[in-house]
C-alpha atoms as a PDB file:
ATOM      1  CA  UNK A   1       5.707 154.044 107.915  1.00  0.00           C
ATOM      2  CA  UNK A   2       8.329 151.929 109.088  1.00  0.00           C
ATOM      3  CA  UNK A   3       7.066 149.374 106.807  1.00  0.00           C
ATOM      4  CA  UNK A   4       7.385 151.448 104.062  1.00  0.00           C
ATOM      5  CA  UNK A   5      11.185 152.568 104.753  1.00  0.00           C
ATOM      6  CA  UNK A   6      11.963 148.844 105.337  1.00  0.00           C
ATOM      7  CA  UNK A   7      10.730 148.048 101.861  1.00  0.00           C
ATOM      8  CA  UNK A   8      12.364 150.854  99.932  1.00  0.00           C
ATOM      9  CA  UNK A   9      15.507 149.957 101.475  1.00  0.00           C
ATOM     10  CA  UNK A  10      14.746 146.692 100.376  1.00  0.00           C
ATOM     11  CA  UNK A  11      14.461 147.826  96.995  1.00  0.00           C
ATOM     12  CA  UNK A  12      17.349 149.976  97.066  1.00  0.00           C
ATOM     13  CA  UNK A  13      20.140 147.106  97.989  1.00  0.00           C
ATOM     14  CA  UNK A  14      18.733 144.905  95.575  1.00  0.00           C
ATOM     15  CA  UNK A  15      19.187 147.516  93.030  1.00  0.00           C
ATOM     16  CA  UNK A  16      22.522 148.037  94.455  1.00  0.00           C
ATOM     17  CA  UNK A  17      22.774 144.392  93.717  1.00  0.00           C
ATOM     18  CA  UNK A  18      21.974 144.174  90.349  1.00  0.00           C
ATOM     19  CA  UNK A  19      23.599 146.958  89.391  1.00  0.00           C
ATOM     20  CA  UNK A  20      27.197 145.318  90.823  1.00  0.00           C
ATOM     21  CA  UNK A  21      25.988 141.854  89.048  1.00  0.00           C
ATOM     22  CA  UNK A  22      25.682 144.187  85.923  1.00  0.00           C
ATOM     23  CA  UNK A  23      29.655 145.776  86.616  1.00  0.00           C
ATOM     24  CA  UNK A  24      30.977 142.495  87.109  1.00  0.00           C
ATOM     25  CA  UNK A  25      29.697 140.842  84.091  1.00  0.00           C
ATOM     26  CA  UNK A  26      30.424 143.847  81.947  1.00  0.00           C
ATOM     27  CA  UNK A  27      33.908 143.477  83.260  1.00  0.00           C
ATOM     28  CA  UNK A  28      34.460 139.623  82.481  1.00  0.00           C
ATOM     29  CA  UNK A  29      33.122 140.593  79.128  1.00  0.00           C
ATOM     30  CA  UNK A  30      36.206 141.905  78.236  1.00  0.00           C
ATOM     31  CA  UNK A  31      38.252 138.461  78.221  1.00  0.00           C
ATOM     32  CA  UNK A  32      37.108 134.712  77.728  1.00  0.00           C
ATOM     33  CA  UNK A  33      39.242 131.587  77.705  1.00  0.00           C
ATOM     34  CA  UNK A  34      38.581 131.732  73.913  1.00  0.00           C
ATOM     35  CA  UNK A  35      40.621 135.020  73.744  1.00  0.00           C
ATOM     36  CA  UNK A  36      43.568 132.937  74.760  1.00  0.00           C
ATOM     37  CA  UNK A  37      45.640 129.986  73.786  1.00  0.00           C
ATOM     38  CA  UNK A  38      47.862 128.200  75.695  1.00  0.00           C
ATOM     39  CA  UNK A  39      51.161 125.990  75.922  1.00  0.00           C
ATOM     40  CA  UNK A  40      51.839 123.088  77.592  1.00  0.00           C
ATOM     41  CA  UNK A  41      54.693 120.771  77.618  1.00  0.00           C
ATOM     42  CA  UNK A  42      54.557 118.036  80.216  1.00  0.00           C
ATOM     43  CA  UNK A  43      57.630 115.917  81.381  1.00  0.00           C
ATOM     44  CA  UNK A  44      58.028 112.076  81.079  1.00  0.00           C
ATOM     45  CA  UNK A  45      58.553 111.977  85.076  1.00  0.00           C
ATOM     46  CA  UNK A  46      59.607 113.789  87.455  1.00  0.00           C
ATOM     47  CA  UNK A  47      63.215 112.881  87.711  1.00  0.00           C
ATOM     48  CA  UNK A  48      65.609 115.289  87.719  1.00  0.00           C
ATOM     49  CA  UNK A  49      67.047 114.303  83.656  1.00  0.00           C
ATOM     50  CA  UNK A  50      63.400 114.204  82.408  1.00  0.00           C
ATOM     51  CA  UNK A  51      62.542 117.552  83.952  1.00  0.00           C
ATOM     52  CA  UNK A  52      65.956 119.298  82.139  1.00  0.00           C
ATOM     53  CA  UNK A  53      64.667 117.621  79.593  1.00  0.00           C
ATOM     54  CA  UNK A  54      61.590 118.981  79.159  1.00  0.00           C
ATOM     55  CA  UNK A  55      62.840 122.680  79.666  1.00  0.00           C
ATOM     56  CA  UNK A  56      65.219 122.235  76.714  1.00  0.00           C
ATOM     57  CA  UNK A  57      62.478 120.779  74.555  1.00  0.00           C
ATOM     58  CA  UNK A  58      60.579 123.867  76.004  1.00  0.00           C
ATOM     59  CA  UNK A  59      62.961 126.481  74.671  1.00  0.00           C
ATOM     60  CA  UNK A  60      63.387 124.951  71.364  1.00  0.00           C
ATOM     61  CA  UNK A  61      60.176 124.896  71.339  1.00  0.00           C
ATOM     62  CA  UNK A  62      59.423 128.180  72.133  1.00  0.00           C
ATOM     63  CA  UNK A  63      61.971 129.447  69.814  1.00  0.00           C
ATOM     64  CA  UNK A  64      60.315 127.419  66.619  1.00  0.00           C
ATOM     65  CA  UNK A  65      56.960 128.744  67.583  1.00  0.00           C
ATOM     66  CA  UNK A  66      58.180 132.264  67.726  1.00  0.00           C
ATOM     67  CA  UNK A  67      60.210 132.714  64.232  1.00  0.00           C
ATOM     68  CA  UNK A  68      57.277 130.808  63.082  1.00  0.00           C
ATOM     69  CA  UNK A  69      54.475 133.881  64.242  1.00  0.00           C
ATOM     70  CA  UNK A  70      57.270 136.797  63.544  1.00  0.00           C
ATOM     71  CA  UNK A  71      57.499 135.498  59.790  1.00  0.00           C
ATOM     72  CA  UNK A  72      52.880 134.922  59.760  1.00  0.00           C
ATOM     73  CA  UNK A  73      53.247 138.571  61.030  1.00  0.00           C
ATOM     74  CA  UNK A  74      55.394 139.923  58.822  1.00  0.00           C
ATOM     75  CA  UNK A  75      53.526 138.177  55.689  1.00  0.00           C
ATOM     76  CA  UNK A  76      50.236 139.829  56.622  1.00  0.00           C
ATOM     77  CA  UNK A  77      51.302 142.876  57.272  1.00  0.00           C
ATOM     78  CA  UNK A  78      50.909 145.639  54.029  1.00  0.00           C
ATOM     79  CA  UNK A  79      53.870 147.350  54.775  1.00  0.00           C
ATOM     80  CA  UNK A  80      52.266 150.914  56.038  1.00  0.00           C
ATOM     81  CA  UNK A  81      51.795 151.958  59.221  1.00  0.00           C
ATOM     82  CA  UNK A  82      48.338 151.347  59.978  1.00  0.00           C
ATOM     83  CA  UNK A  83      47.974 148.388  62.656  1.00  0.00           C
ATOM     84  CA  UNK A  84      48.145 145.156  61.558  1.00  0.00           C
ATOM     85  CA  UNK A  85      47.153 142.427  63.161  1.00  0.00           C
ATOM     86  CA  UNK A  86      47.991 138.580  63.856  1.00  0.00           C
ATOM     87  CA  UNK A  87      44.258 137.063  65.439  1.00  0.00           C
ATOM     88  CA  UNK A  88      44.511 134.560  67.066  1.00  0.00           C
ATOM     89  CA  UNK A  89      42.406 132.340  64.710  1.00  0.00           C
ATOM     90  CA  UNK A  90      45.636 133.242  62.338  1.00  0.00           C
ATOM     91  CA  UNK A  91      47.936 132.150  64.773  1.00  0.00           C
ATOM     92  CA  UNK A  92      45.815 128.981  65.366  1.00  0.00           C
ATOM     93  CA  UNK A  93      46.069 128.234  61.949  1.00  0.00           C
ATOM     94  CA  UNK A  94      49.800 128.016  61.955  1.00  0.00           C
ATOM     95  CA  UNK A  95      50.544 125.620  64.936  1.00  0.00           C
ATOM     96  CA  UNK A  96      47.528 123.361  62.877  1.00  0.00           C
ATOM     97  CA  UNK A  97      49.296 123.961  59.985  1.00  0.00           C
ATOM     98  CA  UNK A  98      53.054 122.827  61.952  1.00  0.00           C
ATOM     99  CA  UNK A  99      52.084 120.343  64.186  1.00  0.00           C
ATOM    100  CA  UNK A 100      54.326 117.964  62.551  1.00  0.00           C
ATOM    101  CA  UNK A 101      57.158 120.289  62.827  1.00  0.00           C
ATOM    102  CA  UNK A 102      56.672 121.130  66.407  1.00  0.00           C
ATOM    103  CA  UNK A 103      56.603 117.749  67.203  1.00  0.00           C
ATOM    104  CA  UNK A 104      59.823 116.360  64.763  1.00  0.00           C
ATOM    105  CA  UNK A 105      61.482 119.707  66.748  1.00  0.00           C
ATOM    106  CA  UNK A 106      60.553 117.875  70.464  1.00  0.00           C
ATOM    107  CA  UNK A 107      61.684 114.885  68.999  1.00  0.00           C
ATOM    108  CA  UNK A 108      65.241 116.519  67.354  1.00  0.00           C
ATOM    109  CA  UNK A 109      65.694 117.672  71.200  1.00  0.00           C
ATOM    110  CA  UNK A 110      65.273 114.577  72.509  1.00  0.00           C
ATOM    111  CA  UNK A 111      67.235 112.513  70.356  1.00  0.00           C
ATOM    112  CA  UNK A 112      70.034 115.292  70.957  1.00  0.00           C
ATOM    113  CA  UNK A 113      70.470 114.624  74.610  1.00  0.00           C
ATOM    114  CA  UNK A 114      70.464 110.680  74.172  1.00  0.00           C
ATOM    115  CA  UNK A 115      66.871 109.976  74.821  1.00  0.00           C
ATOM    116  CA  UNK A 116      64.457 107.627  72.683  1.00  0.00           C
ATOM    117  CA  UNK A 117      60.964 108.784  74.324  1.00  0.00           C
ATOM    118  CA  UNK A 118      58.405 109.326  72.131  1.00  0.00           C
ATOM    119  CA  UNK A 119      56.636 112.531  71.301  1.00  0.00           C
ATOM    120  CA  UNK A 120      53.178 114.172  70.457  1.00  0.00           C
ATOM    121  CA  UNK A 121      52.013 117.130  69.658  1.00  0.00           C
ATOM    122  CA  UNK A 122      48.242 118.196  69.534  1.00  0.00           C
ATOM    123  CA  UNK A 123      45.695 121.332  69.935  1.00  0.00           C
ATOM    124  CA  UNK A 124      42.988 120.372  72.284  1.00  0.00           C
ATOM    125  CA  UNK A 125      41.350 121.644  75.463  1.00  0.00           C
ATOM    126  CA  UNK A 126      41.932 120.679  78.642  1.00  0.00           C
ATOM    127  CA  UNK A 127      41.781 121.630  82.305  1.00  0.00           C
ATOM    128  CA  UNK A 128      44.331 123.945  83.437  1.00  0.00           C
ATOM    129  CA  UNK A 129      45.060 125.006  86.765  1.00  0.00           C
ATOM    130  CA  UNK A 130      45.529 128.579  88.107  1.00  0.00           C
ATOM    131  CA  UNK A 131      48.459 130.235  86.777  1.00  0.00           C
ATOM    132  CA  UNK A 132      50.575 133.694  87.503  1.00  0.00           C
ATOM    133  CA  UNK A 133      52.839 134.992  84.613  1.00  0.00           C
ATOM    134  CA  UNK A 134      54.551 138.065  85.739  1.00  0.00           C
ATOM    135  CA  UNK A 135      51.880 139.976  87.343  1.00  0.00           C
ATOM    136  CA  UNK A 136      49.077 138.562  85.892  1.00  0.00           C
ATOM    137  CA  UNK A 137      46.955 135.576  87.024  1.00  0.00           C
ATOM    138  CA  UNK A 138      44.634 133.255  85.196  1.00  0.00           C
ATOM    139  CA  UNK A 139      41.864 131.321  86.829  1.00  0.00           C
ATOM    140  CA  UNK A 140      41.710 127.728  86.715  1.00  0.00           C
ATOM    141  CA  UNK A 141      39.056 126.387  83.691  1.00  0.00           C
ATOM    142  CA  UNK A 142      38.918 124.961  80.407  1.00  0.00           C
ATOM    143  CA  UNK A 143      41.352 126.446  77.589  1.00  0.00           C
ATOM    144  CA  UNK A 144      42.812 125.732  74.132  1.00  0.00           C
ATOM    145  CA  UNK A 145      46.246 124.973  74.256  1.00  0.00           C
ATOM    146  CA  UNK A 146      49.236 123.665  72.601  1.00  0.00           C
ATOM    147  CA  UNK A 147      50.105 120.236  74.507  1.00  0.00           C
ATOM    148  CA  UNK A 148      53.139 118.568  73.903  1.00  0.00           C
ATOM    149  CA  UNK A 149      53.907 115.040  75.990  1.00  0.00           C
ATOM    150  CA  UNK A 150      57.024 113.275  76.108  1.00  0.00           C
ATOM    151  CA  UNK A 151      57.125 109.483  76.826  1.00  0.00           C
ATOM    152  CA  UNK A 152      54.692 108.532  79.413  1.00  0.00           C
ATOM    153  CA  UNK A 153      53.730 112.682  80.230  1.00  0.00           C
ATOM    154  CA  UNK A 154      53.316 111.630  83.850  1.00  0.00           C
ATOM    155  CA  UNK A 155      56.112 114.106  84.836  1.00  0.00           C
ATOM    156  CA  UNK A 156      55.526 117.840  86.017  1.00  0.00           C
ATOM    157  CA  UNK A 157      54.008 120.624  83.415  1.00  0.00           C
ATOM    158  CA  UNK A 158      55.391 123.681  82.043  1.00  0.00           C
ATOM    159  CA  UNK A 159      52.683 126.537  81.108  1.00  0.00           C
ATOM    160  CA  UNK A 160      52.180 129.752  79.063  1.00  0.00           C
ATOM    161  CA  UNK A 161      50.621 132.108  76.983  1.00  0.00           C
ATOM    162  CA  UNK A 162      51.036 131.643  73.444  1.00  0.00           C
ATOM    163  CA  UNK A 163      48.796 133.606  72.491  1.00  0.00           C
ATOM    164  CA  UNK A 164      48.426 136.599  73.274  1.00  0.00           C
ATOM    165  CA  UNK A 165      53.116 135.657  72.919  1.00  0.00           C
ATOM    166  CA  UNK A 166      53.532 136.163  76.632  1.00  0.00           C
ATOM    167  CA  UNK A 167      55.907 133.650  77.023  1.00  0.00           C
ATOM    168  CA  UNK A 168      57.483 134.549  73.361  1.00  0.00           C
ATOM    169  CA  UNK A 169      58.069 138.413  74.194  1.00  0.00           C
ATOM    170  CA  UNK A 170      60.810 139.181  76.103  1.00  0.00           C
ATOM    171  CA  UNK A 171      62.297 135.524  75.302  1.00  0.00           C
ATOM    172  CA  UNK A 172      65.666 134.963  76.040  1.00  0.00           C
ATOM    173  CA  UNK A 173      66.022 132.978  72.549  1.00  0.00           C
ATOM    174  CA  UNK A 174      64.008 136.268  70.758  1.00  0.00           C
ATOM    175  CA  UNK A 175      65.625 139.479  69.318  1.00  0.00           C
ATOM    176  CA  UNK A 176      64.531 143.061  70.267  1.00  0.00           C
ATOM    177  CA  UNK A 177      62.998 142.877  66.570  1.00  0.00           C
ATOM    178  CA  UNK A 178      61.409 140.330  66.571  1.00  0.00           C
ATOM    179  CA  UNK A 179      59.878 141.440  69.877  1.00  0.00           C
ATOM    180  CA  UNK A 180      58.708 144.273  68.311  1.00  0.00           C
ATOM    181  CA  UNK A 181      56.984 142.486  65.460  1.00  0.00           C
ATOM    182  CA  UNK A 182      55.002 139.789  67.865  1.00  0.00           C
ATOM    183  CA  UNK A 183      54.155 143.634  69.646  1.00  0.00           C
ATOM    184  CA  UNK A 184      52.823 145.821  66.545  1.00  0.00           C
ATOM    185  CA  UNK A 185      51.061 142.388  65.581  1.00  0.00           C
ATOM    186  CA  UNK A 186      49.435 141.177  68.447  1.00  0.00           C
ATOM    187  CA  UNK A 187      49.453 143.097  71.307  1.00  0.00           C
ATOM    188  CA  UNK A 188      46.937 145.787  71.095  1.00  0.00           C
ATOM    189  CA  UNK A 189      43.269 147.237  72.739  1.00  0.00           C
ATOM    190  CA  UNK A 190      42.926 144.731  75.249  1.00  0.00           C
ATOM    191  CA  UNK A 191      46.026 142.659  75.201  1.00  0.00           C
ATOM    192  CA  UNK A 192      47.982 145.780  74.887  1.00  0.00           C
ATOM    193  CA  UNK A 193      46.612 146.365  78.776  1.00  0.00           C
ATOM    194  CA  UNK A 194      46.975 142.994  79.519  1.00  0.00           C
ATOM    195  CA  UNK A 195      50.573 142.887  78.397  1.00  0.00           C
ATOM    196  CA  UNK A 196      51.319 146.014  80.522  1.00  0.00           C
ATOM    197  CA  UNK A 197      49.863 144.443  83.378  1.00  0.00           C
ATOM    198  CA  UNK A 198      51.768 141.138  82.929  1.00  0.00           C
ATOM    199  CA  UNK A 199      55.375 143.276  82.896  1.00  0.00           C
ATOM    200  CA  UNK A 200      54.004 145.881  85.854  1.00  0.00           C
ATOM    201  CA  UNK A 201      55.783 146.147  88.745  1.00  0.00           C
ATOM    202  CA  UNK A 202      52.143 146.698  91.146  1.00  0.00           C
ATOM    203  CA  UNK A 203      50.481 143.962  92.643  1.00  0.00           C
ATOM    204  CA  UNK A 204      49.211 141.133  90.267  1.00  0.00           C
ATOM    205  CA  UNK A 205      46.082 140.738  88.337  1.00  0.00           C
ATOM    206  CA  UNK A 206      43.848 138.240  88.392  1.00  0.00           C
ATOM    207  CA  UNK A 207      41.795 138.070  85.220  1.00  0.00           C
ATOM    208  CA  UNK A 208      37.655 137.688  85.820  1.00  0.00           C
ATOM    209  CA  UNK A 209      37.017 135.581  82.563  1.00  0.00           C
ATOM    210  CA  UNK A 210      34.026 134.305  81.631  1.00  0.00           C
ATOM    211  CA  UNK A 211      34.206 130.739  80.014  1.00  0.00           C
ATOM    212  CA  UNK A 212      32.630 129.382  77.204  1.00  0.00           C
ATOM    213  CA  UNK A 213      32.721 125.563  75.399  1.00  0.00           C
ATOM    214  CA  UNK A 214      35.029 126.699  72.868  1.00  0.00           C
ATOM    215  CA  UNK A 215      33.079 125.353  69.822  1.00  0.00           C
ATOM    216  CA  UNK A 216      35.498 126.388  67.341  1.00  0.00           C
ATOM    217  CA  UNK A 217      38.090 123.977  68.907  1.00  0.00           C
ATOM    218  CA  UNK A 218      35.663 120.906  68.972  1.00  0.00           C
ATOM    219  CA  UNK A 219      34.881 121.637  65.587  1.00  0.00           C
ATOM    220  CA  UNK A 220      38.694 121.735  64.435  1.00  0.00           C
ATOM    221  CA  UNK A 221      39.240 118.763  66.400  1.00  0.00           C
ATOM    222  CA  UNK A 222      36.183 117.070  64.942  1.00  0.00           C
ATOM    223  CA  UNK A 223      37.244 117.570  61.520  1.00  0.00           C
ATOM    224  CA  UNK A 224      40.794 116.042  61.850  1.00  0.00           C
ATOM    225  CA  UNK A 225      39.306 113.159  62.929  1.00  0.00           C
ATOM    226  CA  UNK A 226      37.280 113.065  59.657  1.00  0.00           C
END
C-alpha cells in the first residue's frame, strides 16, 4: 500500500511538473527577441567628450528615426478609425531603406561639435546584455538592432527599444502628436501591455522570451552582401 501511495504521488508532482513546464512556455510564447528591435549607439571611448558625444549623436538620432516612423505611420494608415498598424517588418524596412541617412545624420553631429571620427551604420544581430527601461527588463540574448559606431566604438553603449518606439514615446525631442501616432500605430495587443508595464509605477518586469536565430535578419543581411 505504501508502495502504491509513493508512486501516485510520484505521478502526481510530475504532472504538477509538466503542467508548470506547459505555463511557462505558454507564457514566453507571447514575446521572442524577433518581436523586438533594438538601438545601439556605441561611443569612440570612454572619455568624457566622446561620451557627450555620443548622447548628442543619440538624440539626433533618435529624433530622425522618429519623424521618420510618424510620417511610415501616417502613410499607411486609411484615414478611418479602425487600427492601423506599423509591423515591425514595416518599420524594418525603413531604417534598411535610410541607413545612409542615419548614418550622414551621426556624421552631421559629429562634424558639428569639431570631430572628424568616422561613422557606420548597420542592422545586424548581436549580443546584448540585460537591460531595464522604465519598469521593464529584457534578458540578455541575441537581438536585431540598429548599431551605430563612432570612430574606434571601443567607448561605452547606449541602448533601446526601437521597436516596439520605447525610447521614441515620451521623447523629449517628440510632440504629444506625434506620440500619439507612434501609439495608435504600434502599440497595441501585446505591446500595448508591454508599454503600460514599461511606464508603471509597480515593481519591474522582466520579460520570459523565448529566442530564436532570427532567420529573417541573416537573410536581409545575406542579400546586401549579394
Amino acid at each position: 500500500m505504501m508502495k502504491i501511495k509513493w508512486v501516485t504521488a510520484a505521478v502526481c508532482v510530475f504532472a504538477a511538473a509538466l503542467f508548470a513546464v506547459g505555463i511557462t512556455y505558454r507564457s514566453d510564447e507571447v514575446f521572442t527577441n524577433e518581436d523586438f528591435i533594438r538601438f545601439h549607439v556605441i561611443a569612440n571611448s570612454d572619455s568624457e567628450e566622446d561620451q557627450a558625444l555620443k548622447l548628442k549623436v543619440r538624440d539626433r538620432l533618435v529624433k530622425t528615426i522618429d519623424d521618420g516612423l510618424v510620417r511610415e505611420a501616417v502613410a499607411k494608415s486609411d484615414g478611418s478609425e479602425g487600427e492601423s498598424g506599423l509591423s515591425i517588418s514595416e518599420s524594418r524596412d525603413y531604417i534598411l531603406e535610410n541607413l545612409d541617412k542615419i548614418k550622414d545624420e551621426a556624421g552631421q553631429v559629429i562634424a558639428e561639435e569639431g570631430f572628424n571620427y568616422p561613422v557606420t551604420a548597420e542592422m545586424c544581430v548581436c549580443w546584448i546584455p540585460e537591460k531595464t527601461y522604465g519598469s521593464v527588463t529584457f534578458p540578455a540574448g541575441n537581438y536585431e538592432a540598429l548599431r551605430v559606431m563612432i570612430g574606434e566604438a571601443e567607448g561605452q553603449n547606449w541602448w533601446c527599444v526601437l521597436y516596439p518606439p520605447l525610447c521614441l514615446i515620451d521623447s523629449e525631442h517628440n510632440s504629444y502628436e506625434a506620440d500619439e501616432v507612434l501609439r495608435d500605430s504600434v502599440i497595441h495587443g501585446k505591446y500595448d501591455k508591454l508599454e503600460k508595464a514599461a511606464h508603471s509605477d509597480s515593481s519591474s518586469t522582466v520579460l520570459k522570451l523565448r529566442f530564436k536565430t532570427l532567420d529573417a535578419v541573416k537573410k536581409i543581411t545575406k542579400n546586401s552582401e549579394d
